[in-house]
N, C-alpha and C. Protein backbone atom coordinates (compact mmCIF):
# COMPACT_ATOMS: atom_id res chain seq x y z
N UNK A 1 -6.73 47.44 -2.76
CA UNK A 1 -5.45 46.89 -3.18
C UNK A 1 -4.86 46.10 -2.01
N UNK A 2 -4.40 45.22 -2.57
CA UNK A 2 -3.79 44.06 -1.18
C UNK A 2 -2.02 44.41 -0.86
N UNK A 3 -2.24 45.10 0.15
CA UNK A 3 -0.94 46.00 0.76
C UNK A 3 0.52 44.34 1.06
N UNK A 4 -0.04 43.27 1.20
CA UNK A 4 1.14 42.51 1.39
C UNK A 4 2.02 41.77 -0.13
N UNK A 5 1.22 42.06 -0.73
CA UNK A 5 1.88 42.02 -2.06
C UNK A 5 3.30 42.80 -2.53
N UNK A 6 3.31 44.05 -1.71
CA UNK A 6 4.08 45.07 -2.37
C UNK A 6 5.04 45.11 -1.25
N UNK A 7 4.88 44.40 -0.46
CA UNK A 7 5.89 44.25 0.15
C UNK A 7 7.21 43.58 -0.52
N UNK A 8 8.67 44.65 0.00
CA UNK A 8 9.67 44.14 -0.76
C UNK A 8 10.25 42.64 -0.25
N UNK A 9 9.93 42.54 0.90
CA UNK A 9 11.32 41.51 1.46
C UNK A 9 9.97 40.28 1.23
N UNK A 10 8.93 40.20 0.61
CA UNK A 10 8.27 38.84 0.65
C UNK A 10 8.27 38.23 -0.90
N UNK A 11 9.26 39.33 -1.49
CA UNK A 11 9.29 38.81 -2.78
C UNK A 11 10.46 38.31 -2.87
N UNK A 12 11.34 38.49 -1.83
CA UNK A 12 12.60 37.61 -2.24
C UNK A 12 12.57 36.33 -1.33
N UNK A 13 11.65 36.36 0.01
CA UNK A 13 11.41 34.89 0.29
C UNK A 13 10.72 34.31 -0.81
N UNK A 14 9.63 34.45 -1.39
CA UNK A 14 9.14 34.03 -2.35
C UNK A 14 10.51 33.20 -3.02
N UNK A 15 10.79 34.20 -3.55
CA UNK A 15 12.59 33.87 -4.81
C UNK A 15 13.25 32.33 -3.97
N UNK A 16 13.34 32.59 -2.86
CA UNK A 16 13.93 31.38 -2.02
C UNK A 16 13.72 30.98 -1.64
N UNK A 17 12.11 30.75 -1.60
CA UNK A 17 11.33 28.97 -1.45
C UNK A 17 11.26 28.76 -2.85
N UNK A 18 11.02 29.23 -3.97
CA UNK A 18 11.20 29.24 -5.29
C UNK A 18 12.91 28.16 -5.90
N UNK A 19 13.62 28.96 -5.34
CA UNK A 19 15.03 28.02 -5.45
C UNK A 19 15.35 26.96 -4.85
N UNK A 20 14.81 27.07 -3.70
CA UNK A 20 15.07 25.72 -2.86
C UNK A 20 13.91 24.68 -3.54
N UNK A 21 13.15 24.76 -3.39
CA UNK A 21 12.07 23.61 -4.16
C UNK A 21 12.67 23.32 -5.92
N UNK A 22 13.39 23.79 -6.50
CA UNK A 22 13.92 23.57 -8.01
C UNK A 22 15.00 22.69 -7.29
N UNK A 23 15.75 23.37 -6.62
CA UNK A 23 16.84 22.92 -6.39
C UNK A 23 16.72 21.38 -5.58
N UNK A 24 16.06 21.35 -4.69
CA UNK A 24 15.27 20.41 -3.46
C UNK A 24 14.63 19.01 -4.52
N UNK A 25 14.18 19.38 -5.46
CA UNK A 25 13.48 18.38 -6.75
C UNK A 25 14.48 17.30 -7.19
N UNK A 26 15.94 17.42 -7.32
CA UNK A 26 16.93 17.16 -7.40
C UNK A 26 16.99 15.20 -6.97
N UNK A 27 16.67 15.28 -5.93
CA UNK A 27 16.49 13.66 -4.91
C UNK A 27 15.02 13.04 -5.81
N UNK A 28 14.57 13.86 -6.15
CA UNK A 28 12.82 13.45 -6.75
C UNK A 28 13.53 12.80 -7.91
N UNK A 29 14.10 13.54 -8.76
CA UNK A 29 14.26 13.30 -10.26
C UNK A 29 15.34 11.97 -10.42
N UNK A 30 16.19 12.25 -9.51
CA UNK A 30 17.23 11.34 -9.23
C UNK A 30 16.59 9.85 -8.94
N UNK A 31 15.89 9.59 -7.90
CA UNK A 31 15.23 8.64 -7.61
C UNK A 31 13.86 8.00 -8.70
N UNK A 32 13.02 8.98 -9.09
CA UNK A 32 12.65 8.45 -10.09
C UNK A 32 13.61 8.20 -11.45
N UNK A 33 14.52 8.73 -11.45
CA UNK A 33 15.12 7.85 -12.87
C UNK A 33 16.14 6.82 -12.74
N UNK A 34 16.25 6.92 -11.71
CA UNK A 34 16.81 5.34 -11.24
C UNK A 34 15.88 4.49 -11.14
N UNK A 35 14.64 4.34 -10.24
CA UNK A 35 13.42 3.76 -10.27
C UNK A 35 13.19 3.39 -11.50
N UNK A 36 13.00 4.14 -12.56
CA UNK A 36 12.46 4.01 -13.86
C UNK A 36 13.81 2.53 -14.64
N UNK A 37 15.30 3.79 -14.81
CA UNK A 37 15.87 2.45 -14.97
C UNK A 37 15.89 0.99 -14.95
N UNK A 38 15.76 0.83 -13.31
CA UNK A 38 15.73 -0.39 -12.61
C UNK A 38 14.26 -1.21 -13.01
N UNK A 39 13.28 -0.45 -13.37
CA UNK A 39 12.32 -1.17 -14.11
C UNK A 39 12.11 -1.44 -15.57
N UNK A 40 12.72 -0.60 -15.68
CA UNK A 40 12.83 -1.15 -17.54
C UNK A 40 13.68 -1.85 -17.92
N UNK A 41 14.81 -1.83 -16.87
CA UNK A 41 16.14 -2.66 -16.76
C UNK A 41 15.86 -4.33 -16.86
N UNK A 42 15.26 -4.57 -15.51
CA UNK A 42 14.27 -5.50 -15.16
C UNK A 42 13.53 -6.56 -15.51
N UNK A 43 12.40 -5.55 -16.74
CA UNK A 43 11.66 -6.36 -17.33
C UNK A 43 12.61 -7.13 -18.64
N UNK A 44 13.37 -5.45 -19.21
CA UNK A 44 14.31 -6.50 -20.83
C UNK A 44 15.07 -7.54 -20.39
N UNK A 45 15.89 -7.41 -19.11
CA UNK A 45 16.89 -8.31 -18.38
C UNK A 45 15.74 -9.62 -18.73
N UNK A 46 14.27 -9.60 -18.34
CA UNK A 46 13.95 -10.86 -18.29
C UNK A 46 12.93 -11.01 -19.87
N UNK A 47 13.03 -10.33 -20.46
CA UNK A 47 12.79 -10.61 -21.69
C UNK A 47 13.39 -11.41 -22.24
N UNK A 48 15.25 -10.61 -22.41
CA UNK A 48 16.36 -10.98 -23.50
C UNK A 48 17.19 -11.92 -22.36
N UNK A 49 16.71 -12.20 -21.27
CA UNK A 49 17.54 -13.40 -20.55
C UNK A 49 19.25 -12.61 -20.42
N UNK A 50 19.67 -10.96 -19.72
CA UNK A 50 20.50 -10.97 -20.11
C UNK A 50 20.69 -10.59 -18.61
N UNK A 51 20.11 -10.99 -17.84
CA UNK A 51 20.19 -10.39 -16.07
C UNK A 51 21.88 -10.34 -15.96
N UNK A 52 22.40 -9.38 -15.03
CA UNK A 52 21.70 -8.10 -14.31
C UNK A 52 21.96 -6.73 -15.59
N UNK A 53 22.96 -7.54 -16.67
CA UNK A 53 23.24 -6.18 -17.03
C UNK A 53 22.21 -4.72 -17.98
N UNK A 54 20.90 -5.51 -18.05
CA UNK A 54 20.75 -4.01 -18.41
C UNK A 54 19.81 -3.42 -17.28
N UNK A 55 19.99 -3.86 -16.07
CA UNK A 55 18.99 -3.41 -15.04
C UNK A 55 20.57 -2.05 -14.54
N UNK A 56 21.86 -2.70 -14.48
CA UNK A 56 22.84 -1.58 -14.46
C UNK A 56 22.80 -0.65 -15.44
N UNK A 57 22.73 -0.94 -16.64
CA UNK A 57 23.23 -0.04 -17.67
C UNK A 57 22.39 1.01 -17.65
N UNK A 58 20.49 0.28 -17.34
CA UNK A 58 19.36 1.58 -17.50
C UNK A 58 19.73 2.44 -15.71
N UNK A 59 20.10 1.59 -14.75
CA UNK A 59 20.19 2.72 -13.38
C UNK A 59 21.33 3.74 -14.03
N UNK A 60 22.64 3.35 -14.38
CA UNK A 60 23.32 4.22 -14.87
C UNK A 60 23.26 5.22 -15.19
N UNK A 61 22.32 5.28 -16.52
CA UNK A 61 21.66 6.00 -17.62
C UNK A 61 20.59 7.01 -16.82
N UNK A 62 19.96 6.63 -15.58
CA UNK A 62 19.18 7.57 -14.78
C UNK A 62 19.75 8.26 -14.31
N UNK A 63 21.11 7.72 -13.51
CA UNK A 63 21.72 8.91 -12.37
C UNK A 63 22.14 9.75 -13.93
N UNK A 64 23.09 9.26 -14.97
CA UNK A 64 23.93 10.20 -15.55
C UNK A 64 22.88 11.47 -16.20
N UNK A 65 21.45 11.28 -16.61
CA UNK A 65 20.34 11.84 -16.85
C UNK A 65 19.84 13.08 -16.01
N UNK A 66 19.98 12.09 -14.39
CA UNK A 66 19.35 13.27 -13.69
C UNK A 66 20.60 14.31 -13.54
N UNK A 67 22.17 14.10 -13.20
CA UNK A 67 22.83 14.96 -13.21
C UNK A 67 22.69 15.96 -14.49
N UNK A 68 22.55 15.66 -15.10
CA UNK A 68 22.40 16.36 -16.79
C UNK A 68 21.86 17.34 -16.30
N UNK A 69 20.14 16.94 -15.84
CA UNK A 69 18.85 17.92 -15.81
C UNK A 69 19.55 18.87 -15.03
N UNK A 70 20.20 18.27 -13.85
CA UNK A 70 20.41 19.31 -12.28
C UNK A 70 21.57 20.26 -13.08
N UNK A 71 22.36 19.68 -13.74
CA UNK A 71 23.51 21.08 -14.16
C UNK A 71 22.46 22.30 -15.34
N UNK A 72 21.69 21.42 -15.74
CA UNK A 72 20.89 22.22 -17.03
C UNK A 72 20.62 23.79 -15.77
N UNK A 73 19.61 22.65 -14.84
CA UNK A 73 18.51 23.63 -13.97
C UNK A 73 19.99 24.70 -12.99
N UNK A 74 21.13 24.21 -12.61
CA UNK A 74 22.04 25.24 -12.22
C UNK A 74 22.24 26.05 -12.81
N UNK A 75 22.61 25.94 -14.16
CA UNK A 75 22.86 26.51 -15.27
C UNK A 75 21.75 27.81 -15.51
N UNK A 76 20.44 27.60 -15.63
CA UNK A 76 19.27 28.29 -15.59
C UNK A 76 18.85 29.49 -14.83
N UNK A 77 19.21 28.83 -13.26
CA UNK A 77 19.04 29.67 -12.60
C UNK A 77 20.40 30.39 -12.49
N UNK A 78 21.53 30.32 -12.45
CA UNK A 78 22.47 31.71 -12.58
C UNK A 78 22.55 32.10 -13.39
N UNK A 79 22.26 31.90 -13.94
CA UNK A 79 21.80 33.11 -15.59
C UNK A 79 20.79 33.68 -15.44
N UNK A 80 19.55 33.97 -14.66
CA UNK A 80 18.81 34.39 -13.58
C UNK A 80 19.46 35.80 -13.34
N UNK A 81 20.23 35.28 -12.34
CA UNK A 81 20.77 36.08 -11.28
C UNK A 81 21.69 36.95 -11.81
């Protein structure tokens, strides 16, 4: 039997590299959905000839998205706890 497993205090570092990396993901998700925006923004802007505004409207739509996810994932984890 593998004796460091049962150790108590490595299960709550575990727990809190666990939270920090959910939590830490935050700049990831954020940046890709702005990224994403700004390219889909981009291309319709030069589809429908309507530059800049839907390269704003889709970045918009990313940040207001990723805040969404991040209150969901707050939300998640204290109900956890």
């Amino acid at each position: 039997m593998n004796g460091v497993a049962t150790l108590p205090f490595l299960k709550k570092d575990n727990e809190a590299y666990r939270l920090v990396g959910l939590v830490g993901s935050f700049g990831f998700t954020t940046a890709g959905a702005v990224a994403g925006g700004y390219f889909l923004g981009s291309y319709l802007d030069r589809k429908f000839n309507t530059a800049p505004w839907l390269v704003l409207t889709f970045m918009v739509l990313g940040v207001i998205g990723s805040f969404i996810e991040f209150f969901r994932l707050v939300k998640k984890l204290s109900g956890e706890k």
